[in-house]
PDB file of N, CA and C in Angstrom:
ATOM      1  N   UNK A   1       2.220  -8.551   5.329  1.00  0.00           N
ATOM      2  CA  UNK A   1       2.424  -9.913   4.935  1.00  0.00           C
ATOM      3  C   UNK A   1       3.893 -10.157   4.584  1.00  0.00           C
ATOM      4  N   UNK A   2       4.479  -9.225   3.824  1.00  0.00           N
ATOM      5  CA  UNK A   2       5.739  -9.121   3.588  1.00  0.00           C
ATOM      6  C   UNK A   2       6.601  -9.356   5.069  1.00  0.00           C
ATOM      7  N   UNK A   3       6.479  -8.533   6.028  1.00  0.00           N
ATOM      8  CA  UNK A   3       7.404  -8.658   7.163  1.00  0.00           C
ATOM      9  C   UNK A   3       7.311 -10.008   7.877  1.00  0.00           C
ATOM     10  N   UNK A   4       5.728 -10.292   7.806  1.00  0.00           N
ATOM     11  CA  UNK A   4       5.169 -11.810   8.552  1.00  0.00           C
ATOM     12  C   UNK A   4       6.112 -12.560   8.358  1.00  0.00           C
ATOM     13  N   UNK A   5       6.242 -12.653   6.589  1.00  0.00           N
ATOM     14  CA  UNK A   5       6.469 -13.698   5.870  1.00  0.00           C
ATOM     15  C   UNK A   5       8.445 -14.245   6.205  1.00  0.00           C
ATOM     16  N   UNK A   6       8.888 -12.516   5.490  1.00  0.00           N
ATOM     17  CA  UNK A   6      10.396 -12.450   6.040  1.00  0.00           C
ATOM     18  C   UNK A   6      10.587 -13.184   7.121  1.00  0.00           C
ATOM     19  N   UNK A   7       9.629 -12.897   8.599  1.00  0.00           N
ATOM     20  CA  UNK A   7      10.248 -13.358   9.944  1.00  0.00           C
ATOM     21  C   UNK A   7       9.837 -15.092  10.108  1.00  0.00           C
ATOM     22  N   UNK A   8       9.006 -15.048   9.430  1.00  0.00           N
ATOM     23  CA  UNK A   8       8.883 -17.016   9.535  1.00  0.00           C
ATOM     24  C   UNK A   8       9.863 -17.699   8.373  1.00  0.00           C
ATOM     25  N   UNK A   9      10.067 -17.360   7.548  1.00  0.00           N
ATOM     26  CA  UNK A   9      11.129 -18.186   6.624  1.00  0.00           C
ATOM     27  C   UNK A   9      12.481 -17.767   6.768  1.00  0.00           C
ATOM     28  N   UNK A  10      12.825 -16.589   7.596  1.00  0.00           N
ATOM     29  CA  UNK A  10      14.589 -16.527   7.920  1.00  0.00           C
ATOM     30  C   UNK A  10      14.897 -17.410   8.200  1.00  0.00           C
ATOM     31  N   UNK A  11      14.759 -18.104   9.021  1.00  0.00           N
ATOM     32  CA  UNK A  11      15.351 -19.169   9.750  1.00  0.00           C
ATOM     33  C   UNK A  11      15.269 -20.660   8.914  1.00  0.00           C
ATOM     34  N   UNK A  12      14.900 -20.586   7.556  1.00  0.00           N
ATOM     35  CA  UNK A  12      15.323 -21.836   7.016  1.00  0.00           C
ATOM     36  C   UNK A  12      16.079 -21.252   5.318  1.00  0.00           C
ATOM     37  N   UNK A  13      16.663 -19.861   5.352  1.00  0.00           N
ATOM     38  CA  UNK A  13      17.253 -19.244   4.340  1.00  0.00           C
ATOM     39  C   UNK A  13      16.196 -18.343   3.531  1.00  0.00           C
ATOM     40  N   UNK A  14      15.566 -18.380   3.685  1.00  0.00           N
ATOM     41  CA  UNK A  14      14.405 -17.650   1.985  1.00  0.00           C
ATOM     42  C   UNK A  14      13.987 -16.609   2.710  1.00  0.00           C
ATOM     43  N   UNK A  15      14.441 -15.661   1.615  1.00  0.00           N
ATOM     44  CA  UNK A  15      14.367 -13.882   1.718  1.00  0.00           C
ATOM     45  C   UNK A  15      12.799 -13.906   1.080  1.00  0.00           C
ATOM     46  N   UNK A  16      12.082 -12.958   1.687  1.00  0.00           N
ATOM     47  CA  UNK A  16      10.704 -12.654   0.984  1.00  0.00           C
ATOM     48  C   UNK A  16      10.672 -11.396   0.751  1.00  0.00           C
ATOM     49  N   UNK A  17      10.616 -10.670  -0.272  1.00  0.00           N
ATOM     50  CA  UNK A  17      10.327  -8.754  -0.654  1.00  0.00           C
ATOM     51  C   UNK A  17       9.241  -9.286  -1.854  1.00  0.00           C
ATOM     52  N   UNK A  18       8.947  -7.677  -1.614  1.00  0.00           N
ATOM     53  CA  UNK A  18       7.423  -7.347  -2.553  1.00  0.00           C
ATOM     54  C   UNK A  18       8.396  -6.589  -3.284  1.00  0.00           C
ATOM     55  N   UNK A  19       7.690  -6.813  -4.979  1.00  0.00           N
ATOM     56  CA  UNK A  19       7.619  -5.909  -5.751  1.00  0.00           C
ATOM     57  C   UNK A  19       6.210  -5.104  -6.245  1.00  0.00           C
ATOM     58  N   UNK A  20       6.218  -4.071  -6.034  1.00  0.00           N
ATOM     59  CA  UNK A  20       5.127  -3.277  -6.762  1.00  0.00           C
ATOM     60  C   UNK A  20       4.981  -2.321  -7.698  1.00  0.00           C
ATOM     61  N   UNK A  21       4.652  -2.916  -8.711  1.00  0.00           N
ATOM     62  CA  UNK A  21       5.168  -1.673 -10.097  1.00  0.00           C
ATOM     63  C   UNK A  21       4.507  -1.055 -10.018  1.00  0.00           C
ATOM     64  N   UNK A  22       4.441   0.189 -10.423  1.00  0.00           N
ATOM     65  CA  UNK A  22       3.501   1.756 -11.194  1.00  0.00           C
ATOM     66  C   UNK A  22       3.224   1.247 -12.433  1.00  0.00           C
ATOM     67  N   UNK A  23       2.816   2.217 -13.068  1.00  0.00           N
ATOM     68  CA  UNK A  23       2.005   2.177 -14.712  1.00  0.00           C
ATOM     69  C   UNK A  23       3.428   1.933 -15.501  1.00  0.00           C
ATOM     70  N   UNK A  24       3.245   0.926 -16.181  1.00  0.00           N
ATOM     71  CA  UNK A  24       4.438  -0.007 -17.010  1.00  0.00           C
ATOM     72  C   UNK A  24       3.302  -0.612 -18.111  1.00  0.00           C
ATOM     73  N   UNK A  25       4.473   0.044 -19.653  1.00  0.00           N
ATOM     74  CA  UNK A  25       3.745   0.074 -20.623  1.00  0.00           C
ATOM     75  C   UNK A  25       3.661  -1.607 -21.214  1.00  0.00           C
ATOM     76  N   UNK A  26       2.394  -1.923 -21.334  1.00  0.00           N
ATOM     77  CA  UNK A  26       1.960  -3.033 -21.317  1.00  0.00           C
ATOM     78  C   UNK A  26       0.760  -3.150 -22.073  1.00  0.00           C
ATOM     79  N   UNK A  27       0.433  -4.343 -22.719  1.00  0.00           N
ATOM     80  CA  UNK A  27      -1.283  -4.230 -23.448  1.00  0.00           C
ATOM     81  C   UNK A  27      -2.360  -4.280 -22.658  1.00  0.00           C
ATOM     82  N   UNK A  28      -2.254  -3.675 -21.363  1.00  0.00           N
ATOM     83  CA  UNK A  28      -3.363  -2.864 -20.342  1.00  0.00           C
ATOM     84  C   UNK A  28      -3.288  -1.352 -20.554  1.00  0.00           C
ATOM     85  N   UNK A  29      -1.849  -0.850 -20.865  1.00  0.00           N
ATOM     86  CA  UNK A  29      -1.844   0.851 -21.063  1.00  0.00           C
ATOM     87  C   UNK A  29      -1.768   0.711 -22.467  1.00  0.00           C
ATOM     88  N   UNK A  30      -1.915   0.054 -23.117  1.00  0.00           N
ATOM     89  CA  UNK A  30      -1.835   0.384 -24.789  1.00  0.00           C
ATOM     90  C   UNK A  30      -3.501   0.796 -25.122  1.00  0.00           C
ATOM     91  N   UNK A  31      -4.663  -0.098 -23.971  1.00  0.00           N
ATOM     92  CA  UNK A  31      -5.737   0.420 -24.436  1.00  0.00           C
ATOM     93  C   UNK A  31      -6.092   2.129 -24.013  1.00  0.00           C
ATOM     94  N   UNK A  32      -5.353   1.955 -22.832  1.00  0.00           N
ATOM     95  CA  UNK A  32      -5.794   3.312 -22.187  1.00  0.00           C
ATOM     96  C   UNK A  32      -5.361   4.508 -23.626  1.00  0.00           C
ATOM     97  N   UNK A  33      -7.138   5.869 -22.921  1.00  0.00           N
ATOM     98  CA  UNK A  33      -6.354   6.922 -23.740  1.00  0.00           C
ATOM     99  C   UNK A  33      -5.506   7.380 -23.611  1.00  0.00           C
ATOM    100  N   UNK A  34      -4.942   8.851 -24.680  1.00  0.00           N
ATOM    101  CA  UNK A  34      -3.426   8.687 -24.862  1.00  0.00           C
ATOM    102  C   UNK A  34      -3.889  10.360 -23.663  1.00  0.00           C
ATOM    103  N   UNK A  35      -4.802  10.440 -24.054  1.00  0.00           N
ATOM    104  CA  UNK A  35      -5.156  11.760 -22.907  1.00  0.00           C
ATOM    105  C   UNK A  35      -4.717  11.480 -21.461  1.00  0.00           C
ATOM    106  N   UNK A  36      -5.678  10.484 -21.099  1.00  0.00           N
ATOM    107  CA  UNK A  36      -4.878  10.098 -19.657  1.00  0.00           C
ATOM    108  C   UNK A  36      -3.991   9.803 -19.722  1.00  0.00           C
ATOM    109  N   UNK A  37      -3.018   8.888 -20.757  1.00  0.00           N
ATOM    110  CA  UNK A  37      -1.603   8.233 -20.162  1.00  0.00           C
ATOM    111  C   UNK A  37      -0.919   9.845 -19.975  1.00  0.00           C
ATOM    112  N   UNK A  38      -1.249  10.814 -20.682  1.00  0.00           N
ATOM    113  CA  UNK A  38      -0.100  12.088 -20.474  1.00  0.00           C
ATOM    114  C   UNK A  38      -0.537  12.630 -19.242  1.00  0.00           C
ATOM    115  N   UNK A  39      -1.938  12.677 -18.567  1.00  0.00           N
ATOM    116  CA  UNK A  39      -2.233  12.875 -17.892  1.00  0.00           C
ATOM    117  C   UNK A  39      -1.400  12.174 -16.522  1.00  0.00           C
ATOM    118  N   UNK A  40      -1.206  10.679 -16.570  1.00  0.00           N
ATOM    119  CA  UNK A  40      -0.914  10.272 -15.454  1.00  0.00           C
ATOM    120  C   UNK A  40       0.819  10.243 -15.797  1.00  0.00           C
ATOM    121  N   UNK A  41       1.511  10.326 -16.912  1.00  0.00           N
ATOM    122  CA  UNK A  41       2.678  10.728 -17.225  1.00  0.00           C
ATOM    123  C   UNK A  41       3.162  12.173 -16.161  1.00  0.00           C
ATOM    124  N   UNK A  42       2.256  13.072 -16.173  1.00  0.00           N
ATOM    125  CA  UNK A  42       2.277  14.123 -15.932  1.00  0.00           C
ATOM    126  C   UNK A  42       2.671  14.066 -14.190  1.00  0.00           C
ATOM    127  N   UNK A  43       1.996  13.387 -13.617  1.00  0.00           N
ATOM    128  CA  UNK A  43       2.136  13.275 -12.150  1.00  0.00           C
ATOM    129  C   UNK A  43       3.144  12.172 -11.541  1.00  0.00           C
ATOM    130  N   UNK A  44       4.146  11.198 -13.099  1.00  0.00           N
ATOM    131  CA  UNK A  44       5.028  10.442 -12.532  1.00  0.00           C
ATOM    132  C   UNK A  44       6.378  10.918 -12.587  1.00  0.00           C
ATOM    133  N   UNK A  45       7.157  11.841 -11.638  1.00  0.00           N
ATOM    134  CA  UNK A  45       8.245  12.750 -11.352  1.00  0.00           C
ATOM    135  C   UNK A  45       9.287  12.259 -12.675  1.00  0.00           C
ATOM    136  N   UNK A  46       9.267  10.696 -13.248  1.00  0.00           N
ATOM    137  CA  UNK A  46      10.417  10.181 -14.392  1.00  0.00           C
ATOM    138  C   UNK A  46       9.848  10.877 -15.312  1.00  0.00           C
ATOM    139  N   UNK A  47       8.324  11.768 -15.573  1.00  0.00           N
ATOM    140  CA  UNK A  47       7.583  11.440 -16.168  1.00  0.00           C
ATOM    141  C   UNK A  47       7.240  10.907 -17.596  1.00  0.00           C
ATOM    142  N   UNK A  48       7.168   9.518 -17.386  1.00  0.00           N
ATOM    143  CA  UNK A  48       6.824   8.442 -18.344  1.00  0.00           C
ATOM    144  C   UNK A  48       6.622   7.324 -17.525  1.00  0.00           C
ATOM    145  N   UNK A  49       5.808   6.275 -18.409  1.00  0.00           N
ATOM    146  CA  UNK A  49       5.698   4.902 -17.712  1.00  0.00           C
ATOM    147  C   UNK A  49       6.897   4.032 -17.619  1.00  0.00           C
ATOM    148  N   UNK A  50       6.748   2.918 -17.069  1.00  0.00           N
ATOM    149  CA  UNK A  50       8.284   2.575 -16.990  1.00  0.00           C
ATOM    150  C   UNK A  50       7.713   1.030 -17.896  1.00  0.00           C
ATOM    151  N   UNK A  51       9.334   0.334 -17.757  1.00  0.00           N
ATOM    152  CA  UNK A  51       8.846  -0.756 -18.830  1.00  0.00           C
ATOM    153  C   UNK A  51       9.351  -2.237 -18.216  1.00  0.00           C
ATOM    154  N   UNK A  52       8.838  -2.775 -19.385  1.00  0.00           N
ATOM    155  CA  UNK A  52       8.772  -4.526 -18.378  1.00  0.00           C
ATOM    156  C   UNK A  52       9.994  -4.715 -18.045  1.00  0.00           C
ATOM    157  N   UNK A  53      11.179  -4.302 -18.856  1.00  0.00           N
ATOM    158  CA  UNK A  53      12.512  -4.746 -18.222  1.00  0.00           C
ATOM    159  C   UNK A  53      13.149  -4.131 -17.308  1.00  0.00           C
ATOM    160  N   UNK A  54      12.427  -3.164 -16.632  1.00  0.00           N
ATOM    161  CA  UNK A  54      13.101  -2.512 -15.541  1.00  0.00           C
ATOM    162  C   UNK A  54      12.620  -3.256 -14.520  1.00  0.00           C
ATOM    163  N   UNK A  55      11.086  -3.435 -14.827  1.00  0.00           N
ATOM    164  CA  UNK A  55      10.689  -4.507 -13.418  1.00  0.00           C
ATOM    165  C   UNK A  55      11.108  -5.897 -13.529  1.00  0.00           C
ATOM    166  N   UNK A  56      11.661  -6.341 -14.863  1.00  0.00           N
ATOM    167  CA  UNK A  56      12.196  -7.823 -14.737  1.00  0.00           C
ATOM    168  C   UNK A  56      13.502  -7.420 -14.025  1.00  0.00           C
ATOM    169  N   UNK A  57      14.643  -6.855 -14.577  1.00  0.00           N
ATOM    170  CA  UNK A  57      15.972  -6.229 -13.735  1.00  0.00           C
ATOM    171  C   UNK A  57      15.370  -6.384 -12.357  1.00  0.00           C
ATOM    172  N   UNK A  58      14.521  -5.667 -11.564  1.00  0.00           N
ATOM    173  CA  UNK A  58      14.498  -5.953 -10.406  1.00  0.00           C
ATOM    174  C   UNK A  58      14.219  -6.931  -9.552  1.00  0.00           C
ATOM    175  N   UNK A  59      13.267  -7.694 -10.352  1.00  0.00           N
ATOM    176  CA  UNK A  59      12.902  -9.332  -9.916  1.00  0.00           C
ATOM    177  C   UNK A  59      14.066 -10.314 -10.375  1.00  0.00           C
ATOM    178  N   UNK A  60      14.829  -9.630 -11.169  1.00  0.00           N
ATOM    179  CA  UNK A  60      16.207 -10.941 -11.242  1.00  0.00           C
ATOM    180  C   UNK A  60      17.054 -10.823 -10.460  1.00  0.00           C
ATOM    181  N   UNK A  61      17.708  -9.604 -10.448  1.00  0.00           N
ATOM    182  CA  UNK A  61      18.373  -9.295  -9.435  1.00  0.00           C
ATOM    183  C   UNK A  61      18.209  -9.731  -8.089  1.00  0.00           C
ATOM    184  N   UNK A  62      16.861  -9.846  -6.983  1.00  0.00           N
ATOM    185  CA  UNK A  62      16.747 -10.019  -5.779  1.00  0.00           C
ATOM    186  C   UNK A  62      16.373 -11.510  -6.068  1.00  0.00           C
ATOM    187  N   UNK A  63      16.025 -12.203  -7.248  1.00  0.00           N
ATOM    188  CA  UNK A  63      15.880 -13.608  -7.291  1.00  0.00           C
ATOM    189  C   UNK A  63      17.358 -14.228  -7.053  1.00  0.00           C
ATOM    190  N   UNK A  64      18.325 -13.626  -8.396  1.00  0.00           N
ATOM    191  CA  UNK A  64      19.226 -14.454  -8.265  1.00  0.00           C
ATOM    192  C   UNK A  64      20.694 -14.160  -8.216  1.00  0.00           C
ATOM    193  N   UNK A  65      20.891 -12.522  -7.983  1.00  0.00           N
ATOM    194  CA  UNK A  65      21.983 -11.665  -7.435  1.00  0.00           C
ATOM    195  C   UNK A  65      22.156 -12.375  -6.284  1.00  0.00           C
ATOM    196  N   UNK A  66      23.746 -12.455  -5.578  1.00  0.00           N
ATOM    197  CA  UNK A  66      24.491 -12.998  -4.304  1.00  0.00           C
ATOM    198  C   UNK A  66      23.682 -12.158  -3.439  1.00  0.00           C
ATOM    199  N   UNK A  67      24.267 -10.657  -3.984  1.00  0.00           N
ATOM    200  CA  UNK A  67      24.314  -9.821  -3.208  1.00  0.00           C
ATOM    201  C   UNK A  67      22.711  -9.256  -2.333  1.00  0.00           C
ATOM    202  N   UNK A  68      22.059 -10.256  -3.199  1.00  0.00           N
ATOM    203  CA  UNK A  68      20.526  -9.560  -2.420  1.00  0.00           C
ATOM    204  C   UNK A  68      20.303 -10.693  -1.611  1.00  0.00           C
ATOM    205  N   UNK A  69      21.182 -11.598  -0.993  1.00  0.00           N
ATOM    206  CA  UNK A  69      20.657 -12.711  -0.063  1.00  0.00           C
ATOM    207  C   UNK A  69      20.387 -12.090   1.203  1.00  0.00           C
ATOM    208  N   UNK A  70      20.824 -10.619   1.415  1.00  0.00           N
ATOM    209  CA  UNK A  70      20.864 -10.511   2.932  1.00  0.00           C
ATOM    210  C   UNK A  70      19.693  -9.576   2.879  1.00  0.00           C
ATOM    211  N   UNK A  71      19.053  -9.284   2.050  1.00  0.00           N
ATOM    212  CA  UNK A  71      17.873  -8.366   1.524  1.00  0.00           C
ATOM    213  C   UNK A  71      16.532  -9.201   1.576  1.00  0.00           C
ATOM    214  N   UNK A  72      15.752  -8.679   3.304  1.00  0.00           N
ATOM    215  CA  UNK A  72      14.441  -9.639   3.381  1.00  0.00           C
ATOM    216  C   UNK A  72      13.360  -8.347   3.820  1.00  0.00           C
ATOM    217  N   UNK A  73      11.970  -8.793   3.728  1.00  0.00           N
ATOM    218  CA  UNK A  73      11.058  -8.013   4.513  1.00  0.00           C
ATOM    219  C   UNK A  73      10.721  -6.630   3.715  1.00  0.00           C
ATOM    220  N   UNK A  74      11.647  -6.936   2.480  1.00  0.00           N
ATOM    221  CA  UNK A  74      11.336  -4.768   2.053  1.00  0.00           C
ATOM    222  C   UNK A  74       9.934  -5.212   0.857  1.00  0.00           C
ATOM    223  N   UNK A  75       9.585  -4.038   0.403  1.00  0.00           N
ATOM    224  CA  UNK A  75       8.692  -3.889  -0.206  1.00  0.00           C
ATOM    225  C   UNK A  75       8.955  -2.877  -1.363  1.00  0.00           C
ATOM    226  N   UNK A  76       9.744  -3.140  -2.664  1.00  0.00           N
ATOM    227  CA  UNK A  76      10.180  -2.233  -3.528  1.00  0.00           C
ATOM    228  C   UNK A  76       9.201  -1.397  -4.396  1.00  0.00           C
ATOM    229  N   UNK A  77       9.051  -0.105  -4.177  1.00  0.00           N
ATOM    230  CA  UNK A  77       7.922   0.468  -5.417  1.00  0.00           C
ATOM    231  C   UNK A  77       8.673   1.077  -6.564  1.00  0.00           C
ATOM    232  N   UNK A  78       8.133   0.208  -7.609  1.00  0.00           N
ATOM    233  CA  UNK A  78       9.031   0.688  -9.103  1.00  0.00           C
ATOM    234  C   UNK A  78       7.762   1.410  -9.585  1.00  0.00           C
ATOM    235  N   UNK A  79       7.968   2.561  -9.472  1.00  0.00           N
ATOM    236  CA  UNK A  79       6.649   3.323 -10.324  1.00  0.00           C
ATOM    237  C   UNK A  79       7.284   5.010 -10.532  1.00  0.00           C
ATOM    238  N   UNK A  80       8.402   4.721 -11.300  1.00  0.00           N
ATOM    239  CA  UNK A  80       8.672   6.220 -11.114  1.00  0.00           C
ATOM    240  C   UNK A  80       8.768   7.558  -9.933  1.00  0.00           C
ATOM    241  N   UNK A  81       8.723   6.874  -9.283  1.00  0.00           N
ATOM    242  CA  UNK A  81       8.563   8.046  -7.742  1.00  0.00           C
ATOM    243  C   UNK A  81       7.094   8.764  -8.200  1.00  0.00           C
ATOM    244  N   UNK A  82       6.137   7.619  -8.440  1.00  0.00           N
ATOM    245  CA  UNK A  82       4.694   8.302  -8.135  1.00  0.00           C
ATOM    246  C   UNK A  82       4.036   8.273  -6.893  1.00  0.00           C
ATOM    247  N   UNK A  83       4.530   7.263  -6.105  1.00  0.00           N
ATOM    248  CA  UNK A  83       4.614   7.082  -4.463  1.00  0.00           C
ATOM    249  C   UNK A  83       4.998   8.155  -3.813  1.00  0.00           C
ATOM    250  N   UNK A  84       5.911   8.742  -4.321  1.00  0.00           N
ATOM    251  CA  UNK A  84       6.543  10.476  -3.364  1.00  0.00           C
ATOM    252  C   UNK A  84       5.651  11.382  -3.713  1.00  0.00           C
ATOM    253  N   UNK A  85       4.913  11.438  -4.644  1.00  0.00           N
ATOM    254  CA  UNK A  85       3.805  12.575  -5.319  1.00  0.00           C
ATOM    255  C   UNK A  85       4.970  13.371  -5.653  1.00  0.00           C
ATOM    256  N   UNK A  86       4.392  14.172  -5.993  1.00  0.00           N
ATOM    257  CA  UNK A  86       4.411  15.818  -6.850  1.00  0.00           C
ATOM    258  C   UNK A  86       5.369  16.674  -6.090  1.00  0.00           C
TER     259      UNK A  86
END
C-alpha cells in the first residue's frame, strides 16, 4: 500500500512512508508483566523498549524536515532491530 500509494501521489508532491514501531513503553506495556517485558527486552538487540519520542523524532522529521521531501515509498521499522532477530 505504501509503494501504491508513493506512485499515485508523486506526481502532485506528497511523499507517503510507513512508520512501524516495536514495543514502545506506553500504558499498553505498563500493564504487561515485568516477566515478559524482560523476556521480550531480551530478544530486542537495543535491548529495551523504545520510547514515544523516538517515534515522534521520526514522524517529525519525515513530516516536516526539507530534507525528507525526496524520501517516498519506504516503510521505517523503529523497534530496536527486533525485525533483524537475534
Amino acid at each position: 500500500m505504501t509503494y501504491a500509494n508513493a506512485k499515485e501521489f508523486a506526481a502532485r508532491g506528497i511523499t507517503v512512508n510507513a512508520v512501524c514501531p516495536g514495543y514502545i513503553e506506553s500504558d499498553m506495556t505498563k500493564v504487561l508483566d515485568k516477566e515478559y517485558l524482560d523476556q521480550v527486552s531480551g530478544v530486542i538487540p537495543l535491548k529495551r523498549l523504545g520510547k514515544p519520542d523516538e517515534v515522534a523524532g521520526l514522524t517529525r522529521y519525515l513530516a516536516l524536515d526539507p530534507s525528507a521531501d525526496y524520501i517516498t515509498g519506504h516503510t521505517f521499522n523503529i523497534d530496536g532491530g527486533i525485525g533483524i532477530g537475534t
